[in-house]
N, C-alpha and C. Protein backbone atom coordinates (compact mmCIF):
# COMPACT_ATOMS: atom_id res chain seq x y z
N UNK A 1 17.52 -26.62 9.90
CA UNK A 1 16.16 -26.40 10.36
C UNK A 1 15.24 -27.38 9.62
N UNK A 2 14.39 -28.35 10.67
CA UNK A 2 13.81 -29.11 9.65
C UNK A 2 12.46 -27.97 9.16
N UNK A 3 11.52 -29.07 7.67
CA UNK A 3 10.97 -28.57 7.59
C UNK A 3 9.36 -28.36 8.05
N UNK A 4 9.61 -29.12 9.07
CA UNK A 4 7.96 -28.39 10.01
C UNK A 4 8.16 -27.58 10.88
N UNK A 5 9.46 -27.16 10.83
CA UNK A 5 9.81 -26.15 11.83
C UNK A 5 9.93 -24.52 10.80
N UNK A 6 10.34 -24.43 9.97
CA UNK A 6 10.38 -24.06 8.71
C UNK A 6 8.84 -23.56 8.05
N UNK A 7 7.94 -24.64 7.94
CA UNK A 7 6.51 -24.38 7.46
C UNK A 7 5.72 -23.35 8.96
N UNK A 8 6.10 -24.02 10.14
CA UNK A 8 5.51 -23.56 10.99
C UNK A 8 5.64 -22.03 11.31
N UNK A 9 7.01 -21.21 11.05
CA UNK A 9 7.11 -19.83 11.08
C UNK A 9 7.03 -18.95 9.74
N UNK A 10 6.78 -20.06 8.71
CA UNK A 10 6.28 -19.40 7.67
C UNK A 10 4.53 -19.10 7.95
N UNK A 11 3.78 -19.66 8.61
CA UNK A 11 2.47 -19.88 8.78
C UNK A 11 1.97 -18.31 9.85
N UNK A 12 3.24 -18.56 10.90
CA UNK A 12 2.91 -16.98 11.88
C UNK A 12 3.30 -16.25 11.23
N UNK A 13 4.34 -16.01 9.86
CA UNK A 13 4.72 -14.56 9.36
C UNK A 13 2.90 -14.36 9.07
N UNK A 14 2.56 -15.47 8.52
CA UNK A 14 1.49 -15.45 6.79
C UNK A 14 0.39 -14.62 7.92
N UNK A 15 -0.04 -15.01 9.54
CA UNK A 15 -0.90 -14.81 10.46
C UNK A 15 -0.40 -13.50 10.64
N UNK A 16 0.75 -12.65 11.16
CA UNK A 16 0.96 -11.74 11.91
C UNK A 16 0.86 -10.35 10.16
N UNK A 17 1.03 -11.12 9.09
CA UNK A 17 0.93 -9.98 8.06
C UNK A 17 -0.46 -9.89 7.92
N UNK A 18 -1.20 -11.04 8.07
CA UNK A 18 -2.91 -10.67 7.97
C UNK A 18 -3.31 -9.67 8.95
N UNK A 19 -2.69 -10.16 10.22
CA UNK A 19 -3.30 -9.12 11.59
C UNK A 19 -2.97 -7.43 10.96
N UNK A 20 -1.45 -7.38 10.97
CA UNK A 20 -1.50 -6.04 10.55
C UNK A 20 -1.71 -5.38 8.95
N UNK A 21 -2.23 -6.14 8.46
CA UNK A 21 -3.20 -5.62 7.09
C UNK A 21 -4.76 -5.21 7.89
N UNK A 22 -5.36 -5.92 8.31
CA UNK A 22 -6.54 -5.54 9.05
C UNK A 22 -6.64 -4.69 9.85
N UNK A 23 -5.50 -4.83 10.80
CA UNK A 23 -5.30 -3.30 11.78
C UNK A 23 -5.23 -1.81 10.66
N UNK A 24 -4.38 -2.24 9.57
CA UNK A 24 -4.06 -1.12 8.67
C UNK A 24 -5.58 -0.61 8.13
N UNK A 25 -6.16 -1.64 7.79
CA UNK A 25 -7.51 -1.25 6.97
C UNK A 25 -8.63 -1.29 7.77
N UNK A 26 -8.78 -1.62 8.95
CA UNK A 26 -9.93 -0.88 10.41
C UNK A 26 -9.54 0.70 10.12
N UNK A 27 -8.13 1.27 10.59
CA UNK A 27 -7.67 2.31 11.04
C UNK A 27 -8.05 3.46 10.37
N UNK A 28 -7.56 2.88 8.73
CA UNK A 28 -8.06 4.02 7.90
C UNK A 28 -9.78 4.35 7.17
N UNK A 29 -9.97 2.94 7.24
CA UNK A 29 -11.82 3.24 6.97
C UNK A 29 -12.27 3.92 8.52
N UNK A 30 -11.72 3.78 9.28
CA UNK A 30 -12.29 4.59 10.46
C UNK A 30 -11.68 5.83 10.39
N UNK A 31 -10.90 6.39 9.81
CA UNK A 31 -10.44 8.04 9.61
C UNK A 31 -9.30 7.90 10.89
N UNK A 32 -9.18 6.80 11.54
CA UNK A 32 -8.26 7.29 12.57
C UNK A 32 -7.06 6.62 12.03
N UNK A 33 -6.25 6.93 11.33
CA UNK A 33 -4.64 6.99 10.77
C UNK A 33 -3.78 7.32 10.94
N UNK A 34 -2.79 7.81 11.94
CA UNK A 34 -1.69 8.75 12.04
C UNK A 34 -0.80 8.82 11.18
N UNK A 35 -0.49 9.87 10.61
CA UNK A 35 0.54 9.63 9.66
C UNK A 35 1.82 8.42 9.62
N UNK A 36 2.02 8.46 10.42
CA UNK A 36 2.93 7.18 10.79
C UNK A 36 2.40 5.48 10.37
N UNK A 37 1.10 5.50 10.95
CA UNK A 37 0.31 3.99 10.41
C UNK A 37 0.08 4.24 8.80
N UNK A 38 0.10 5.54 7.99
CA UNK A 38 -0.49 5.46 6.65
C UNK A 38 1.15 5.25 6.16
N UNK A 39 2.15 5.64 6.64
CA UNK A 39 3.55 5.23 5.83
C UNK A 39 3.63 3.68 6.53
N UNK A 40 3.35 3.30 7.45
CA UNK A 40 3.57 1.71 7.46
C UNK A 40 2.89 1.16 6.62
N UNK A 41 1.45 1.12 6.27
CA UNK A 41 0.76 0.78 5.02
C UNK A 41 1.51 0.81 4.20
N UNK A 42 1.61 2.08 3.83
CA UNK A 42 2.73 2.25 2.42
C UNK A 42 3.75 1.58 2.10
N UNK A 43 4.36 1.52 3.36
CA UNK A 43 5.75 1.09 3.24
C UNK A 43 5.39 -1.18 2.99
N UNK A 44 4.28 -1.67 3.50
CA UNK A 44 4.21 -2.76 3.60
C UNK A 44 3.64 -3.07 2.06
N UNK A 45 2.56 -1.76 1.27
CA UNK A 45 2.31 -2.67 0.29
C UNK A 45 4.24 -2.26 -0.81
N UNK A 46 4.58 -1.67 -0.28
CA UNK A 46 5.89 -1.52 -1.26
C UNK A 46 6.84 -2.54 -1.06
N UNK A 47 7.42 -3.19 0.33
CA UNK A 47 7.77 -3.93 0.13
C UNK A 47 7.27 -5.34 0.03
N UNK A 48 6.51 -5.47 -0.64
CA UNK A 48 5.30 -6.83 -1.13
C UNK A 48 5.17 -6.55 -2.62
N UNK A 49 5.52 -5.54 -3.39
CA UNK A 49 5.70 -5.23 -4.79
C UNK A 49 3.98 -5.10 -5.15
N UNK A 50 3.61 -4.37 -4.09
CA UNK A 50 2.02 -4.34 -4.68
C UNK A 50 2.50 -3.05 -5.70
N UNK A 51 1.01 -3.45 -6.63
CA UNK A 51 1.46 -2.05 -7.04
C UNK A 51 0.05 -2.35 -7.80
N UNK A 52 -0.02 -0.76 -8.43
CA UNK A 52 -1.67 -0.58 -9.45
C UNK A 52 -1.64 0.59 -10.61
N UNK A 53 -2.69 0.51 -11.10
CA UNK A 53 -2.89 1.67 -12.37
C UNK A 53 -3.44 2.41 -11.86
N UNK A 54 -3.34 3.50 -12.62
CA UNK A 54 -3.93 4.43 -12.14
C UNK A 54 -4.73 5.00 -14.03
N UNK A 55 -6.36 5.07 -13.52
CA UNK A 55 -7.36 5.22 -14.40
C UNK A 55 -8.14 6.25 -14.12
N UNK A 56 -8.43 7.57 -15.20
CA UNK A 56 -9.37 7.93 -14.95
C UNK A 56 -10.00 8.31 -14.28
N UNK A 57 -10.08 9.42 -13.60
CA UNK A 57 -11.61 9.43 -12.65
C UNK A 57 -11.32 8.35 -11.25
N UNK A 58 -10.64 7.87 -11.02
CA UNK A 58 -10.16 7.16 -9.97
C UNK A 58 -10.07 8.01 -8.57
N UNK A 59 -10.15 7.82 -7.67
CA UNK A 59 -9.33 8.42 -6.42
C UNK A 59 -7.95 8.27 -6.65
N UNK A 60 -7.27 7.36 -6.90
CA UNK A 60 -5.70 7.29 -6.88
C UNK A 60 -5.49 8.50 -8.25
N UNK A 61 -6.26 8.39 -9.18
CA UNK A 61 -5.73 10.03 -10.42
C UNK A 61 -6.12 11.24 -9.87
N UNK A 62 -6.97 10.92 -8.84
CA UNK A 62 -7.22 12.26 -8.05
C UNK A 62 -6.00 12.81 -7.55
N UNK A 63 -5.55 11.58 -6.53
CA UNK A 63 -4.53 11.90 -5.60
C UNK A 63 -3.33 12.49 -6.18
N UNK A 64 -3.06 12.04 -7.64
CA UNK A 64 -1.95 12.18 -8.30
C UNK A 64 -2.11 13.69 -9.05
N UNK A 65 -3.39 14.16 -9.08
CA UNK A 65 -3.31 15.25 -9.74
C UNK A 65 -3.29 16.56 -8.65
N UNK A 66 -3.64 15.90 -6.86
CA UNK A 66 -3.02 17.22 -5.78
C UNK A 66 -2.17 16.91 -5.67
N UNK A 67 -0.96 16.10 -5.78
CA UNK A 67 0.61 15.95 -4.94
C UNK A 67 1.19 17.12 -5.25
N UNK A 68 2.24 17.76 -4.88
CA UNK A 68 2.99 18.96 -4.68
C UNK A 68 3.92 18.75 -5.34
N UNK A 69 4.46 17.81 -6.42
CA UNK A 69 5.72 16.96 -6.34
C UNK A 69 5.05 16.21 -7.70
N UNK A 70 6.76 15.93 -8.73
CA UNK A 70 6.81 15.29 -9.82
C UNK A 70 7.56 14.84 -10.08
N UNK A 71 7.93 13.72 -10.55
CA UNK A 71 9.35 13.04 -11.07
C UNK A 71 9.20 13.08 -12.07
N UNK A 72 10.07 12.24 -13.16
CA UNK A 72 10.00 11.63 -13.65
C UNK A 72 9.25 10.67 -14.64
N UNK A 73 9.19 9.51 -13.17
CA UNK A 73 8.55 8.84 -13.42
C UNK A 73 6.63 8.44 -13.03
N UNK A 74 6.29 9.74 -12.31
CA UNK A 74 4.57 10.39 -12.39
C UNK A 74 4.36 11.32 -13.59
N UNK A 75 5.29 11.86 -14.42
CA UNK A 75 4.78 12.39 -15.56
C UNK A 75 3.94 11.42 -16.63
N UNK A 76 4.08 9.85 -16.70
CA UNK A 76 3.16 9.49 -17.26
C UNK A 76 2.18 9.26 -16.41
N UNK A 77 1.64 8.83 -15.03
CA UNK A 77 0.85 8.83 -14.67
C UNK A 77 -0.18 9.69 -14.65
N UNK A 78 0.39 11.37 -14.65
CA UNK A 78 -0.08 12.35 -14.62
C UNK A 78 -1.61 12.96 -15.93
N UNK A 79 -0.27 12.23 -16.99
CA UNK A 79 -1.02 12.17 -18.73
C UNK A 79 -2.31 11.34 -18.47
N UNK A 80 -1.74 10.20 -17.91
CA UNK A 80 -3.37 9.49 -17.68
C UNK A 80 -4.38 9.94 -16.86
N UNK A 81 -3.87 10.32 -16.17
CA UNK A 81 -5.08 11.41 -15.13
C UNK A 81 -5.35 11.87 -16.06
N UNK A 82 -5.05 12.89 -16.09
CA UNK A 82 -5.52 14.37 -17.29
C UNK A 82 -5.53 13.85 -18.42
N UNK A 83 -6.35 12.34 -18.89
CA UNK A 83 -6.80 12.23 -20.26
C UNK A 83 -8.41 12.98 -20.15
């Protein structure tokens, strides 16, 4: 495969992941999400190795202090919430 053929479908992945990041983030600032579009989110920033802290007074230490559910590895997250 040469490589402008190569650069060129690297360029529509780079286009078609912007489109559906934007579709993702219209959907949910508009409250309309189906559970299904909030695990594709999920599932896209996971496999992209996003990842974040969780601080304080945050919405995300919020979220972590209703889940139903603990591992492991949210018991330190948890500590940081509930500093």
């Amino acid at each position: 495969m040469s490589e402008s053929t190569q650069e060129n479908k690297s360029l529509k992945l780079d286009a078609l992941q912007d489109l559906l990041i934007d579709e993702f983030t219209s959907r949910i600032q508009e409250g309309e999400a189906a559970p299904s579009l909030l695990n594709a989110a999920r599932q896209l920033l996971k496999d992209n190795n996003i990842h974040t802290s969780v601080s304080e007074g945050s919405p995300l230490a919020d979220l972590v202090n209703v889940l139903p559910f603990q591992d492991d590895d949210d018991e330190d997250l948890c500590a940081v919430a509930n500093e």
